[in-house]
Protein backbone atom coordinates (compact mmCIF):
# COMPACT_ATOMS: atom_id res chain seq x y z
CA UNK A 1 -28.24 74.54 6.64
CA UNK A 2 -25.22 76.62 6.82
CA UNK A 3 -24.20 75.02 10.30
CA UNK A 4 -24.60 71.24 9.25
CA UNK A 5 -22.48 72.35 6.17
CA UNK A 6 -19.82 73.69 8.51
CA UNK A 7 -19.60 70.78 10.74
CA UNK A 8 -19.33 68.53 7.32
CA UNK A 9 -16.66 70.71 6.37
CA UNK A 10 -14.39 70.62 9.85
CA UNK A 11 -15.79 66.07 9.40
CA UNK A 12 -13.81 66.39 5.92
CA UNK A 13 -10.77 68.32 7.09
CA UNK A 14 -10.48 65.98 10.00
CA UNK A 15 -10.70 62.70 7.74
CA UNK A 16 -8.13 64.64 5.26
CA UNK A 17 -5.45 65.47 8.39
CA UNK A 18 -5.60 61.37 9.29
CA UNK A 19 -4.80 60.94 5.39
CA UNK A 20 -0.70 60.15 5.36
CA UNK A 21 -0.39 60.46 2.10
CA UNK A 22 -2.55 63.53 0.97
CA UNK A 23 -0.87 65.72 3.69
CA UNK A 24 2.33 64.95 2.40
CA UNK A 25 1.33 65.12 -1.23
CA UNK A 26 -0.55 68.96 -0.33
CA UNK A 27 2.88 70.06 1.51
CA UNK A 28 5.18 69.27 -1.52
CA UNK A 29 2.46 71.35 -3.75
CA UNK A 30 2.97 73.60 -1.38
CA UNK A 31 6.60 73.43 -1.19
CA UNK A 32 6.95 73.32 -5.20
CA UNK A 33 4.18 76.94 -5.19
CA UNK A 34 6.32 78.85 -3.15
CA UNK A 35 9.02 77.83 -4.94
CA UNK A 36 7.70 78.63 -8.62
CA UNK A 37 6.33 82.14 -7.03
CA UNK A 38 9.56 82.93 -5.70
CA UNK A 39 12.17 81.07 -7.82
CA UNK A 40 14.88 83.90 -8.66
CA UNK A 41 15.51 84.18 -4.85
CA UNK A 42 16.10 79.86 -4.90
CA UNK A 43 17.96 80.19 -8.18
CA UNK A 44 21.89 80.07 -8.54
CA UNK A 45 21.42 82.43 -11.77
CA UNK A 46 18.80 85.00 -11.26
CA UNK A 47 19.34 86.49 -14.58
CA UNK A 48 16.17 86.51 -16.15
CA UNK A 49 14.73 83.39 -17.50
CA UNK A 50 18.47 81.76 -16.00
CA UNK A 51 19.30 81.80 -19.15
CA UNK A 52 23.08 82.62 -19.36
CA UNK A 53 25.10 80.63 -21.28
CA UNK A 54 28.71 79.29 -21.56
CA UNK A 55 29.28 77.02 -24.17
CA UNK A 56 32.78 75.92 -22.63
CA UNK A 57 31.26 74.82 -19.74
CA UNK A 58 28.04 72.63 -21.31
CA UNK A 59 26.95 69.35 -20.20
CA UNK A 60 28.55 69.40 -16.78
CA UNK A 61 27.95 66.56 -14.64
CA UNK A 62 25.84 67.51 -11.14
CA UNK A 63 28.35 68.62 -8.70
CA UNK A 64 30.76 70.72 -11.67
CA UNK A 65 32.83 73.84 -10.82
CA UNK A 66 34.53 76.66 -12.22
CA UNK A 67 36.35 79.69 -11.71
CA UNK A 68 34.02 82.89 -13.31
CA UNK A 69 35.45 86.27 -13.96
CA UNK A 70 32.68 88.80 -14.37
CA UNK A 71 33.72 91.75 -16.73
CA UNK A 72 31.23 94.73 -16.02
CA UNK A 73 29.73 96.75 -19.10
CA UNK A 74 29.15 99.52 -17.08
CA UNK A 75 25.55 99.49 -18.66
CA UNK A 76 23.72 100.87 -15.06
CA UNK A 77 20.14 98.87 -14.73
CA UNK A 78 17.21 100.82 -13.66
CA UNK A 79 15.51 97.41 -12.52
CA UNK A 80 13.29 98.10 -9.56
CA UNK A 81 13.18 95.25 -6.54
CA UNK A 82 9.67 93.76 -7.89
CA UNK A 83 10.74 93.45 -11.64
CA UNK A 84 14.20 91.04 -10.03
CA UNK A 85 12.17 89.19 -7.71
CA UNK A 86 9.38 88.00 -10.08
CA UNK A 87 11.25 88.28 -13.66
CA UNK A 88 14.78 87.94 -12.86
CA UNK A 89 17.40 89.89 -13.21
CA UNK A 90 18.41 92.09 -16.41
CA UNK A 91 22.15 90.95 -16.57
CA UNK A 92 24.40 93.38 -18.71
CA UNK A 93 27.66 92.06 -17.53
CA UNK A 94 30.03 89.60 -19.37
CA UNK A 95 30.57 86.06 -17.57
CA UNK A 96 33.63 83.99 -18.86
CA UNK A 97 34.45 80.47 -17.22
CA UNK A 98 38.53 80.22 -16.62
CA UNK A 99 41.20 78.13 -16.63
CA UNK A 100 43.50 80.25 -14.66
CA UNK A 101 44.64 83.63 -14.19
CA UNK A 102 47.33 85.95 -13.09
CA UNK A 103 47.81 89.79 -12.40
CA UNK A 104 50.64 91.49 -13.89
CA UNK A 105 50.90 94.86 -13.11
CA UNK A 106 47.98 96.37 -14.24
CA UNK A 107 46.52 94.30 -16.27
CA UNK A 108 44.84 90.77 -15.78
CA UNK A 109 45.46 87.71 -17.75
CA UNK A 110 42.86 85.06 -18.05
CA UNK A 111 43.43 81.50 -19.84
CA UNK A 112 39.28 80.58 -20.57
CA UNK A 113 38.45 77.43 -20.43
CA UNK A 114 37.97 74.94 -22.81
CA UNK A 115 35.39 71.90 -22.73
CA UNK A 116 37.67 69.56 -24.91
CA UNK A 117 40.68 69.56 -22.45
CA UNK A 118 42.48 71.78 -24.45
CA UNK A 119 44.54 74.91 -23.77
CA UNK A 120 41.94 77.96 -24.13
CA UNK A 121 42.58 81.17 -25.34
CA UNK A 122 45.07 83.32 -23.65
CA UNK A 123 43.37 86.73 -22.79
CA UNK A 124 43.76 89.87 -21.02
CA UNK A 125 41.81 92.92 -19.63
CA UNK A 126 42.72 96.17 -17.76
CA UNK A 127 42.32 96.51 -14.28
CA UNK A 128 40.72 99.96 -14.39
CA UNK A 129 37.40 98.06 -16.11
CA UNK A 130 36.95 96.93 -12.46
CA UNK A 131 35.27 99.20 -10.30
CA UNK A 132 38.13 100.27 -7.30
CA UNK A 133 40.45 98.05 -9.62
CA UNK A 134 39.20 95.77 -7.08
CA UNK A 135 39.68 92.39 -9.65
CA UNK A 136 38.94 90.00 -6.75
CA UNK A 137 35.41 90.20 -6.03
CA UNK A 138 35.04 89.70 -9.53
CA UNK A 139 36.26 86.52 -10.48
CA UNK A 140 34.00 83.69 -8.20
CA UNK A 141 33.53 80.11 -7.72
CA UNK A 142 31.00 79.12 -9.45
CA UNK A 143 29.32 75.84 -8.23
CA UNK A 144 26.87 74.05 -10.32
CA UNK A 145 24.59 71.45 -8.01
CA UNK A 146 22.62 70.24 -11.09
CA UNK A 147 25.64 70.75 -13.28
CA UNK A 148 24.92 72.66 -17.02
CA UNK A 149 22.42 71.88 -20.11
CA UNK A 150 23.44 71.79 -23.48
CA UNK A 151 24.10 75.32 -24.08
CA UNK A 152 25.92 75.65 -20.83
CA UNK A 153 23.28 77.21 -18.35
CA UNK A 154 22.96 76.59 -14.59
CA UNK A 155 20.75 73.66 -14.48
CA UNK A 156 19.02 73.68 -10.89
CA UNK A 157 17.81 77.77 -12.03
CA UNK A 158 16.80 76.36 -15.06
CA UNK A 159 14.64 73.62 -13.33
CA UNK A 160 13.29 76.11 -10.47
CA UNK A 161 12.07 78.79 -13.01
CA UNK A 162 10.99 75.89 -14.93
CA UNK A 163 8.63 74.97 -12.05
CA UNK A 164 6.47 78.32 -12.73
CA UNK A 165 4.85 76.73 -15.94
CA UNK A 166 3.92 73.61 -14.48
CA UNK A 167 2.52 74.91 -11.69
CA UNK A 168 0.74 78.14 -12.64
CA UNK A 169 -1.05 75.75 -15.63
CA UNK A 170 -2.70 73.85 -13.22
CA UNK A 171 -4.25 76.82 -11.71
CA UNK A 172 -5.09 78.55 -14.93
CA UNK A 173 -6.39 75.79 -16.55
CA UNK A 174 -8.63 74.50 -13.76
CA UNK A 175 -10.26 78.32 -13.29
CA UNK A 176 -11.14 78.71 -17.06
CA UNK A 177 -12.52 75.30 -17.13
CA UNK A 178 -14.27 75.73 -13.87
CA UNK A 179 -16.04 78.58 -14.94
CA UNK A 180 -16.65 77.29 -18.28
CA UNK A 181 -17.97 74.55 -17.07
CA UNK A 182 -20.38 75.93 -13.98
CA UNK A 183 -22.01 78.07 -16.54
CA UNK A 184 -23.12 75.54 -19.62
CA UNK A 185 -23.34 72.56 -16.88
CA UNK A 186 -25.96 74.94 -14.75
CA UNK A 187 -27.71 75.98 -17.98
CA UNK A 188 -28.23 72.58 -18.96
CA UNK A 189 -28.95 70.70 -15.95
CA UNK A 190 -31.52 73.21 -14.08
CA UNK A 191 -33.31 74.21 -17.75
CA UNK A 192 -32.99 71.27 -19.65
CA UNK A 193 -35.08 70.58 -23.19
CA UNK A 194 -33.37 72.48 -25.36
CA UNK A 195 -30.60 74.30 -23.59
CA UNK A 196 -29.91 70.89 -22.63
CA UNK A 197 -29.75 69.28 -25.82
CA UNK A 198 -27.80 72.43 -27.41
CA UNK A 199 -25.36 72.05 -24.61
CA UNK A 200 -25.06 68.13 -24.45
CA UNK A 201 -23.94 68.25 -28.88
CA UNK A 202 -21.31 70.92 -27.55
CA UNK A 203 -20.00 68.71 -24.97
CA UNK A 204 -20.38 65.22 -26.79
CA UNK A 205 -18.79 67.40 -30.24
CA UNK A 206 -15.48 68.95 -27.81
CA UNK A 207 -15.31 65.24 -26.09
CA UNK A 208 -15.00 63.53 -29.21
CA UNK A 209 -11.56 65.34 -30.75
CA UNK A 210 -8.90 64.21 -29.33
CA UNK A 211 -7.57 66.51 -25.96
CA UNK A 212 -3.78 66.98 -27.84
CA UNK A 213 -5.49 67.69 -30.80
CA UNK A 214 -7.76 70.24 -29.65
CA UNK A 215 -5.00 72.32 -27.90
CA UNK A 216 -2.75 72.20 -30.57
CA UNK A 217 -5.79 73.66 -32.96
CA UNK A 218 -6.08 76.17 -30.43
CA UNK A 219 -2.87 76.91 -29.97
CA UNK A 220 -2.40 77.62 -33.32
CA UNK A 221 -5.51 79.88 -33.66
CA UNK A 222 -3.78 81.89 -30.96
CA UNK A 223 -0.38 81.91 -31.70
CA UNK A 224 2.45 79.97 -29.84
CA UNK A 225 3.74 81.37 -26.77
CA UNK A 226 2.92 81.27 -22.69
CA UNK A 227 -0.35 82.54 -22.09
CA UNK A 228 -1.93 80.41 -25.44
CA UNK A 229 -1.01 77.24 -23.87
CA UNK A 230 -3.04 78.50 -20.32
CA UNK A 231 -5.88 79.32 -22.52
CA UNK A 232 -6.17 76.18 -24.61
CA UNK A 233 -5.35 73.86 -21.78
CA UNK A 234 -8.41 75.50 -19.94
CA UNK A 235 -11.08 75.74 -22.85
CA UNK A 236 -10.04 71.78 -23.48
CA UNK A 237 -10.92 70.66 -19.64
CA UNK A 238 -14.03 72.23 -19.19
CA UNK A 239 -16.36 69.51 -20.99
CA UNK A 240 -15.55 66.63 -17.40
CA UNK A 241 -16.54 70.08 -15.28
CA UNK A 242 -20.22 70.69 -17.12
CA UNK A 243 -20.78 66.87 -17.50
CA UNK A 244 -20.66 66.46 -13.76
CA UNK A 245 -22.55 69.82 -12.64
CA UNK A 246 -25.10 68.99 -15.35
CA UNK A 247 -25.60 65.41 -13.56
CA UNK A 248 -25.33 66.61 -9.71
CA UNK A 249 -28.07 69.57 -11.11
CA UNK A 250 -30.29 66.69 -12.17
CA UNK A 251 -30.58 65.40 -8.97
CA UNK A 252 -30.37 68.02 -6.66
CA UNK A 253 -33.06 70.41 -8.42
CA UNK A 254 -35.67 67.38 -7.10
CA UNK A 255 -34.81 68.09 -3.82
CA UNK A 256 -37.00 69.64 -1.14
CA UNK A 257 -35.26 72.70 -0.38
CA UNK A 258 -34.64 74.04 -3.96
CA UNK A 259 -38.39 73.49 -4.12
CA UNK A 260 -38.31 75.39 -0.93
CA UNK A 261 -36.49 78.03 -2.59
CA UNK A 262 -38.80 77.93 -5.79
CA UNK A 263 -41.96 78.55 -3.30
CA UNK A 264 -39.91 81.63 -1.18
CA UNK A 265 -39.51 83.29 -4.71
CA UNK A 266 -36.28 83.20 -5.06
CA UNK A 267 -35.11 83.83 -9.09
CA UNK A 268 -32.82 80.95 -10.82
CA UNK A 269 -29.52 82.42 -10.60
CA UNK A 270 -29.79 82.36 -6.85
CA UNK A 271 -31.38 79.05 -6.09
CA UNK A 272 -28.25 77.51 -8.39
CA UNK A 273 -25.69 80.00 -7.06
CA UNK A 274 -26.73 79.64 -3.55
CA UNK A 275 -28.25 76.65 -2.87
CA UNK A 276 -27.40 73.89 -5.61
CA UNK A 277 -23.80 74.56 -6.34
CA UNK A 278 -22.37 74.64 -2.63
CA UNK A 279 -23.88 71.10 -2.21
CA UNK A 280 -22.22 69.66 -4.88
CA UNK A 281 -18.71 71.03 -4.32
CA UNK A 282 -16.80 68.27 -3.19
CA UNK A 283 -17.04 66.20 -6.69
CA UNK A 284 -16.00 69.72 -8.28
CA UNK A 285 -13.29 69.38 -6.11
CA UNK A 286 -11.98 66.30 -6.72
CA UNK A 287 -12.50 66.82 -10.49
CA UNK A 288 -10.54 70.12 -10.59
CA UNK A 289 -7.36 67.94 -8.64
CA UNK A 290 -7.35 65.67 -11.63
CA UNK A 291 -7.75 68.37 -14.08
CA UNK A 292 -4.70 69.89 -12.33
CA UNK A 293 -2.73 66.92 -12.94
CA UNK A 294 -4.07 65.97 -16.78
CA UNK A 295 -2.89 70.14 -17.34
CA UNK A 296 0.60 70.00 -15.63
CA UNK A 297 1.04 66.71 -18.42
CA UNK A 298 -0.41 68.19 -21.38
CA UNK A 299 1.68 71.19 -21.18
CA UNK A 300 4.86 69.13 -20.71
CA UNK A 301 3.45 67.43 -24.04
CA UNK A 302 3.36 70.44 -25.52
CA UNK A 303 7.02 72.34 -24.44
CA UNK A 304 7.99 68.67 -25.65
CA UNK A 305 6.22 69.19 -28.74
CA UNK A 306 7.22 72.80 -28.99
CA UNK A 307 4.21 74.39 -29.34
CA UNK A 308 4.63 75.66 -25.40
CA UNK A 309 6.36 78.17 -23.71
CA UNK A 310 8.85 79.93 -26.47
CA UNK A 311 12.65 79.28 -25.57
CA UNK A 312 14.63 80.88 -24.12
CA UNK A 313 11.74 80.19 -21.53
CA UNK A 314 12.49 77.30 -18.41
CA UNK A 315 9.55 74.72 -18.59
CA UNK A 316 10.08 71.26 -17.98
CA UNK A 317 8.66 69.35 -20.52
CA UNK A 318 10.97 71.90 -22.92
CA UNK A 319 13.92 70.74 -21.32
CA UNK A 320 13.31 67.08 -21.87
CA UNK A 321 12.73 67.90 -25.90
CA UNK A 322 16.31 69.74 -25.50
CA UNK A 323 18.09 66.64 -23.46
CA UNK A 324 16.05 63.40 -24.08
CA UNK A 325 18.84 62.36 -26.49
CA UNK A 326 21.40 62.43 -24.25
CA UNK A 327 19.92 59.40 -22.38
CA UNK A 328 22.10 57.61 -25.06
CA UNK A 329 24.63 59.71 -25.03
CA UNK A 330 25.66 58.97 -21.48
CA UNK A 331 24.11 61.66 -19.33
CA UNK A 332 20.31 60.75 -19.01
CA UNK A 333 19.92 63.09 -15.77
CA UNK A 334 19.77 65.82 -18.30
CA UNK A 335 16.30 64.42 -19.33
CA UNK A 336 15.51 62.54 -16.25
CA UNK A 337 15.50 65.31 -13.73
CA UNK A 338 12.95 67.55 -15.08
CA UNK A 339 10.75 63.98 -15.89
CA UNK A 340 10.71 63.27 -12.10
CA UNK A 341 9.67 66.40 -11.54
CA UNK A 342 7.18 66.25 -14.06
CA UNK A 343 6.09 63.04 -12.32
CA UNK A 344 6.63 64.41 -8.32
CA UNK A 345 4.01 67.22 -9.26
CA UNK A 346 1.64 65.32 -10.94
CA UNK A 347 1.30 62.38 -8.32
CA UNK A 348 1.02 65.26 -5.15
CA UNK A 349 -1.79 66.45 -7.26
CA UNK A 350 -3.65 62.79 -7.85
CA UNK A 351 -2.80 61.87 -4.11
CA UNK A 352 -4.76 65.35 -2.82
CA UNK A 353 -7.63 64.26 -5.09
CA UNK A 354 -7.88 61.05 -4.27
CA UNK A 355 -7.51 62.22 -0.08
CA UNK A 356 -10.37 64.76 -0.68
CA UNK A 357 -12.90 62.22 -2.10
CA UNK A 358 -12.35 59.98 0.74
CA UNK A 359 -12.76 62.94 3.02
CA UNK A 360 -15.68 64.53 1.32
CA UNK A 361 -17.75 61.37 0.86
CA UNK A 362 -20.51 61.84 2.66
CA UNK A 363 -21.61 58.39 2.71
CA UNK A 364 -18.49 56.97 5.25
C-alpha cells in the first residue's frame, strides 16, 4: 500500500512540475511568505507596525523624496534582535521632513516642510542633542518607492507588513477548518444514522447563513481585533471540509481493505486515521487551496469593513477602506496597489489548486 501511494505521490509531483502556471503561482506564494515572515528586514520603516507619520509629507506620489532630520530622545531601547525582526522596531526618536537647513555655530536651523507649497516653520535645535555633535548622520534622504498614505507613512512598509494578514489567514483559517472539519465529517460519514443526521442539520444550519454574516456574528462575540478575525474565518470554512470527508468516507468505508482492517481488529480511530483519510487527501487538498483564497478575500472584506485587524495595524483590505476615495481624487494607486495585491495572492492560490487537482487525479 504504502509503496503504490509513494509512487502516486512522486506521478503527482511530476504532473505538478510540467504545470507552467502552478509553479509560478506556488513560487510567488512563496515569494509573498517569506516576505510577510520577514517584512521589517524588506521594509523602508521598520518601526513597528511602519507606522510613522508625517502629515507634511502625505499623499506623495510613488517615487517622492525628502530630506529627514532625526532628533534623538535619548530614550535607550532595551529591544532584543527577535522582538525587531518579527514586531518591528520600538522607535523613540523624533522624525521631521525639511525644507532646508543650515548650521550656525552651534546650533542647527531647520525650515520643515510644508505640503501646501508654503514656507514652513523656521526652527532650530542645539547641536549637543546629537550624539558627537555629529548633525550629519542625522539628517537623511529619505526615498519613498511607493510614495506616502494619507497620514504620511512609508507606503511600500505599509504594504509589506500588510502582507502578514493576508497571508497568515490563509493558513490559520484552513487549519481550524481542517480540523473542524476531519472530525464531524469522519463522525458522520464512517457512523452514520444519527451522528450523521445530527451532523448533516449542523452543516446544512452553518451553510445556510450567509459566510460575511457569520464572521461578522463571530467577530463580534469575540471582540474585534487580529486573532478574532483568524478564528471566525476558520470556524466559517469548515462546513465544504466535513461535506467532502463525509462523502469520500461513504465510499471508501465499502472498500475491501477497510473491511480488511475491520477483520485484523483494528479499532475506528485507526482504520479512519490510517487507512481512510490518507486516500482521500488530494480533494482535501485542493479544497483547503480554495479555502485559502475565499480567507485571504473575506478578511480584506472585513479590514474594509473594519471589523479586522485594529489600526494602526498594515492589512490590505484596511488600506483600501483608508484610500478607495482617492480614486476620484486623482491618486487611485493609493487604493489600487494593495487591490492587486489582494488579487496577485488570491489567483497564486486558485492556480496551485487548480495544478494539484490535475496532478492528483488519479483517473488521467
Amino acid at each position: 500500500m504504502t509503496h503504490s501511494n509513494n509512487s502516486l505521490t512522486s506521478l503527482a509531483l511530476q504532473k505538478f512540475k510540467k504545470n507552467f502556471w502552478g509553479v509560478f503561482s506556488l513560487g510567488i506564494i512563496i515569494c509573498i511568505g517569506v516576505i510577510s515572515i520577514f517584512a521589517y528586514l524588506f521594509a523602508p520603516d521598520a518601526s513597528k507596525n511602519a507606522n510613522q507619520m508625517h502629515l507634511s509629507i502625505h499623499s506623495k506620489s510613488p517615487g517622492f523624496e525628502v530630506q529627514m532630520l532625526t532628533i534623538p530622545s535619548g530614550i535607550k531601547s532595551n529591544q532584543d534582535f527577535l522582538s525587531k525582526l518579527f514586531f518591528g522596531k520600538e522607535n523613540t526618536d523624533t522624525e521631521i521632513p525639511l525644507a532646508s537647513y543650515e548650521v550656525k555655530g552651534d546650533v542647527l536651523h531647520y525650515v520643515e516642510y510644508a505640503s501646501d507649497g508654503l514656507k514652513g516653520l523656521e526652527k532650530q535645535v542645539a547641536l549637543s542633542k546629537f550624539s558627537n555633535s555629529d548633525y550629519q548622520s542625522f539628517v537623511d534622504n529619505r526615498h519613498f518607492v511607493f510614495g506616502t498614505d494619507k497620514y504620511g507613512r512609508d507606503y511600500l512598509s505599509r504594504i509589506l507588513i500588510g502582507s502578514r494578514i493576508s497571508f497568515f489567514i490563509g493558513f490559520v483559517a484552513v487549519f481550524i477548518s481542517l480540523i473542524v472539519g476531519l472530525i464531524m465529517g469522519s463522525l458522520a460519514g464512517y457512523y452514520g444514522g444519527k451522528a450523521d443526521a445530527v451532523i448533516m442539520w449542523i452543516i446544512n444550519v452553518t451553510w445556510s447563513i450567509p459566510t460575511l454574516l457569520l464572521v461578522i456574528a463571530i467577530t463580534l462575540a469575540l471582540g474585534k481585533g487580529f486573532w478574532q478575525v483568524f478564528i471566525a474565518v476558520g470556524l466559517t470554512m469548515w462546513v465544504e471540509v466535513a461535506r467532502v470527508v463525509r462523502g469520500q468516507i461513504i465510499s471508501a468505508k465499502e472498500m475491501q481493505y477497510v473491511t480488511a482492517a475491520r477483520a485484523l481488529g483494528y479499532n475506528d480511530y485507526r482504520i479512519i486515521t490510517k487507512h481512510i483519510l490518507p486516500n482521500i487527501f488530494g480533494p482535501l487538498i485542493v479544497i483547503s487551496a480554495a479555502n485559502f483564497a475565499a480567507a485571504i478575500l473575506i478578511e480584506s472584506g472585513l479590514s474594509f469593513l473594519g471589523i479586522g485587524a485594529q489600526p494602526p495595524m498594515a492589512s490590505w483590505g484596511a488600506m483600501i477602506k483608508d484610500h478607495y476615495n482617492y480614486i476620484i481624487l486623482g491618486k487611485p494607486y493609493l487604493a489600487l496597489i494593495p487591490g492587486i495585491c489582494i488579487m496577485l495572492l488570491v489567483m497564486a492560490f486558485m492556480l496551485v489548486g487548480n495544478a494539484l487537482r490535475d496532478a492528483l487525479d488519479v483517473k488521467t
